[in-house]
C-alpha atoms as a PDB file:
ATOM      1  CA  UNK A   1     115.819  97.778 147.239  1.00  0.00           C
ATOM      2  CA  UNK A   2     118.111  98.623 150.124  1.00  0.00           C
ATOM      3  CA  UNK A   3     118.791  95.445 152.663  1.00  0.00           C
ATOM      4  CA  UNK A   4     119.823  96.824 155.431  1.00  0.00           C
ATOM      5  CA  UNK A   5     117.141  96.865 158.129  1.00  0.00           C
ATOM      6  CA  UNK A   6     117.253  99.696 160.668  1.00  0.00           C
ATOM      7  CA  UNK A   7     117.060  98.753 164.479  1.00  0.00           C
ATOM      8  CA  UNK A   8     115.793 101.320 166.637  1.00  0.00           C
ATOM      9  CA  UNK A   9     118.555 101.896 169.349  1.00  0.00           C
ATOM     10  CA  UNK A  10     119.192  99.913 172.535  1.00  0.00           C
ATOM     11  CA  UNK A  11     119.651 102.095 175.877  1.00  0.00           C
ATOM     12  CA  UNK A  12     122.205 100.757 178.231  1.00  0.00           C
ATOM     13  CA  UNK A  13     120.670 100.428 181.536  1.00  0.00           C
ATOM     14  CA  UNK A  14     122.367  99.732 184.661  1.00  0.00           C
ATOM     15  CA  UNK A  15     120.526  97.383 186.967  1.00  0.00           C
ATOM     16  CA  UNK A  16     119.413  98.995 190.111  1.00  0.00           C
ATOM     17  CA  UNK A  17     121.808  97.968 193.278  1.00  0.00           C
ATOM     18  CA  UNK A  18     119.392  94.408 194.034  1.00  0.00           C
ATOM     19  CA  UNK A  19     118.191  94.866 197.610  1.00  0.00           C
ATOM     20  CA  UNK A  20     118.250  91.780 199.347  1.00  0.00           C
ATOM     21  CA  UNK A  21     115.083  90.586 200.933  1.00  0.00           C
ATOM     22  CA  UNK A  22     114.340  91.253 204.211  1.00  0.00           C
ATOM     23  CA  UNK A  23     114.780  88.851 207.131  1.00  0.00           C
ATOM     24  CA  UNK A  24     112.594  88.173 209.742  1.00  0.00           C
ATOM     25  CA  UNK A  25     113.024  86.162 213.105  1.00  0.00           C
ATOM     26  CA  UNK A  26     110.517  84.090 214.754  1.00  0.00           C
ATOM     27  CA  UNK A  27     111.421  84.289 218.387  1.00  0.00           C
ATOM     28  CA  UNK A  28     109.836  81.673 220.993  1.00  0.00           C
ATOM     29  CA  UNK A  29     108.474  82.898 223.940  1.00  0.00           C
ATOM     30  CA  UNK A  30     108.925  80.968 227.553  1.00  0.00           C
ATOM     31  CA  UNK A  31     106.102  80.028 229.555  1.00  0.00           C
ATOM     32  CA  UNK A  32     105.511  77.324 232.138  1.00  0.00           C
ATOM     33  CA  UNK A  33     103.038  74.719 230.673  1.00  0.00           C
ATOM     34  CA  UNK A  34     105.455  73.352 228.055  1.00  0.00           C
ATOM     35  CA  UNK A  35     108.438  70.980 228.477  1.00  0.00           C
ATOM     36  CA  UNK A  36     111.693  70.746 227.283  1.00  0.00           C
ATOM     37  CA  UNK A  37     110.860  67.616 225.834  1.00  0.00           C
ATOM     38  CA  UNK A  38     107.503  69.406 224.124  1.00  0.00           C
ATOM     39  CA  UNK A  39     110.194  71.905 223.292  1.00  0.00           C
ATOM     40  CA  UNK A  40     112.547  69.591 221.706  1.00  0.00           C
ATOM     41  CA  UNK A  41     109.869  67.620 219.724  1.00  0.00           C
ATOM     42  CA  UNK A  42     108.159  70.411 218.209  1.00  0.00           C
ATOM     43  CA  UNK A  43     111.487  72.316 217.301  1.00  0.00           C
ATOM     44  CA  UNK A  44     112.228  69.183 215.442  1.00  0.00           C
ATOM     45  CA  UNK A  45     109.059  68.786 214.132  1.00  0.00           C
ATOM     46  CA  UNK A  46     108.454  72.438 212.788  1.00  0.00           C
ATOM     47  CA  UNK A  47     112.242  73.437 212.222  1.00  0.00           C
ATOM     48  CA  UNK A  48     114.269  70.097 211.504  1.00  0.00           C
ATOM     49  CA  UNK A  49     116.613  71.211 214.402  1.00  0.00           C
ATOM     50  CA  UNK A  50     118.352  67.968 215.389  1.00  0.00           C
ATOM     51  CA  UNK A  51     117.991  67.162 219.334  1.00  0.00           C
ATOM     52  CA  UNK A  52     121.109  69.057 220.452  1.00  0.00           C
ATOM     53  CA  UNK A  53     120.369  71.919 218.729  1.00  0.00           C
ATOM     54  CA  UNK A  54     116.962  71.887 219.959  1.00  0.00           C
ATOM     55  CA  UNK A  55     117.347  71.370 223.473  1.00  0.00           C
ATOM     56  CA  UNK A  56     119.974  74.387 223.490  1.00  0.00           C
ATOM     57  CA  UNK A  57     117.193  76.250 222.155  1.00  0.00           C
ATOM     58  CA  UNK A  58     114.958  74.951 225.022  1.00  0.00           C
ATOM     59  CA  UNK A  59     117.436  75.939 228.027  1.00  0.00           C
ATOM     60  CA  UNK A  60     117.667  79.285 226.299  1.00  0.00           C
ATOM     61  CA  UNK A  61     114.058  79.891 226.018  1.00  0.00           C
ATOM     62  CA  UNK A  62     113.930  79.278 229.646  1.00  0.00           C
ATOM     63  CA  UNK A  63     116.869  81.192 230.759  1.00  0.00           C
ATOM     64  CA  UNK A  64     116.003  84.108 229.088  1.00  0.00           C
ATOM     65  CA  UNK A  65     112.383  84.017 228.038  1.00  0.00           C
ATOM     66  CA  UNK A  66     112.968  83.898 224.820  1.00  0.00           C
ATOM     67  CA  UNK A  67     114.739  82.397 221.381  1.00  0.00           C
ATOM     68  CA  UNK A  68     115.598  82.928 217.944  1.00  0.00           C
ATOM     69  CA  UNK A  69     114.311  79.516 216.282  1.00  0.00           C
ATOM     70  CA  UNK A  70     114.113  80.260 212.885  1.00  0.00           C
ATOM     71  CA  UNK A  71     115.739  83.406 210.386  1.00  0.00           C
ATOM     72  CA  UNK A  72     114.151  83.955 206.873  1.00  0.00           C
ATOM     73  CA  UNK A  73     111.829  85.762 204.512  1.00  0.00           C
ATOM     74  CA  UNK A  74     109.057  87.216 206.265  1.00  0.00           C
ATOM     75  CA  UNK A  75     106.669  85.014 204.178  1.00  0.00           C
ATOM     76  CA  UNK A  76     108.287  82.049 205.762  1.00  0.00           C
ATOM     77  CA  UNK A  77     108.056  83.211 209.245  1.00  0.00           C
ATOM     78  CA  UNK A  78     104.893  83.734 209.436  1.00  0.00           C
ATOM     79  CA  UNK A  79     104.274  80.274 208.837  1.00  0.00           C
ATOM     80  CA  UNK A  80     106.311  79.255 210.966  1.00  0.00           C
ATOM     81  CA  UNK A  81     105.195  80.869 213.363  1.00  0.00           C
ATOM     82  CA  UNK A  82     101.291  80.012 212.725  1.00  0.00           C
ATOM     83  CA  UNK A  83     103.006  76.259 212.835  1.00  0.00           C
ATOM     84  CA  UNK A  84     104.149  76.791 216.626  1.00  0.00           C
ATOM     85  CA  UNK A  85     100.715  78.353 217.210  1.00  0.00           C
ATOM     86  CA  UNK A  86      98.605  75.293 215.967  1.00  0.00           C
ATOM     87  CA  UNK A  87     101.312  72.685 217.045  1.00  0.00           C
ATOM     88  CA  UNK A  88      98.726  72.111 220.148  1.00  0.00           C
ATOM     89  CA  UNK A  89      98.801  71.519 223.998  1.00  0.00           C
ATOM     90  CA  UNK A  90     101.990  69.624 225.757  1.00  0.00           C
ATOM     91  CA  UNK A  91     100.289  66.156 226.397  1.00  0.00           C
ATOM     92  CA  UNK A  92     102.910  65.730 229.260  1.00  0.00           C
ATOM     93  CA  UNK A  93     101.617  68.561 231.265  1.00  0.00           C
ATOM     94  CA  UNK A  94      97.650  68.463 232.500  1.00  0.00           C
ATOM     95  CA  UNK A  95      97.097  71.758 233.075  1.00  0.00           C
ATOM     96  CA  UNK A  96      98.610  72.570 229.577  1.00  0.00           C
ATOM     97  CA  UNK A  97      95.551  74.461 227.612  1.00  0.00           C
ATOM     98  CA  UNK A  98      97.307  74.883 224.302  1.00  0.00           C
ATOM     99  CA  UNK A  99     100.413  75.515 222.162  1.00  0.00           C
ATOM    100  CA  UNK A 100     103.808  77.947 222.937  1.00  0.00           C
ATOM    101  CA  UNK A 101     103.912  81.332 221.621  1.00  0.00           C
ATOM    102  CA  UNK A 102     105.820  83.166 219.619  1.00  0.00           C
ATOM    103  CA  UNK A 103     106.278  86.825 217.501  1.00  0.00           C
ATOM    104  CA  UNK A 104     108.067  87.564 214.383  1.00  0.00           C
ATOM    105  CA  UNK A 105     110.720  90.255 214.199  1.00  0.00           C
ATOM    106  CA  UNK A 106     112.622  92.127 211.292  1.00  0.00           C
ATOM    107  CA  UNK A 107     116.014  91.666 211.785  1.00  0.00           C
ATOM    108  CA  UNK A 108     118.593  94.653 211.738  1.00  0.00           C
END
């Protein structure tokens, strides 16, 4: 009885070039019924941006109307973003009906 045990051949394949994921933004939108120091808090809250950080984020947002708070998989963004949306009304401001806004965007 022969020993030798017969393999069937192995094809060399090349690993497709990995894509990497795509990135998405979640931009904060300005609006006048929020604070900076709503601003700040939530930013920490949501993001773990420190206070510095944060409060650059909230003159920006009100310079320009809007901010780049967070950059990630889209997956992540999107809660993120659902996170601003639910974070609620700034209790500092009366006339304050509910939470910021903000949009999602793919970078590049």
């Amino acid at each position: 009885m022969d020993s030798t045990v017969t393999r069937p051949a192995v094809r060399s394949r090349t690993k497709p070039r990995e894509r990497r994921a795509d990135r998405w933004n979640v931009v904060l939108l300005d609006d006048d019924d929020h604070t900076y120091a709503y601003v700040v808090e939530m930013l920490g809250a949501i993001f773990g941006h420190d206070a510095a950080t944060a409060f650059r984020m909230a003159s920006e947002v009100d310079g320009t109307g809007r901010v780049i708070v967070f950059t990630g998989p889209r997956e992540t963004a999107e809660f993120k973003q659902g996170r601003i949306h639910a974070y609620g009304p700034d209790p500092r401001i009366p006339r304050c009906a509910g939470a910021m806004s903000a949009v999602i965007e793919r970078v590049g």
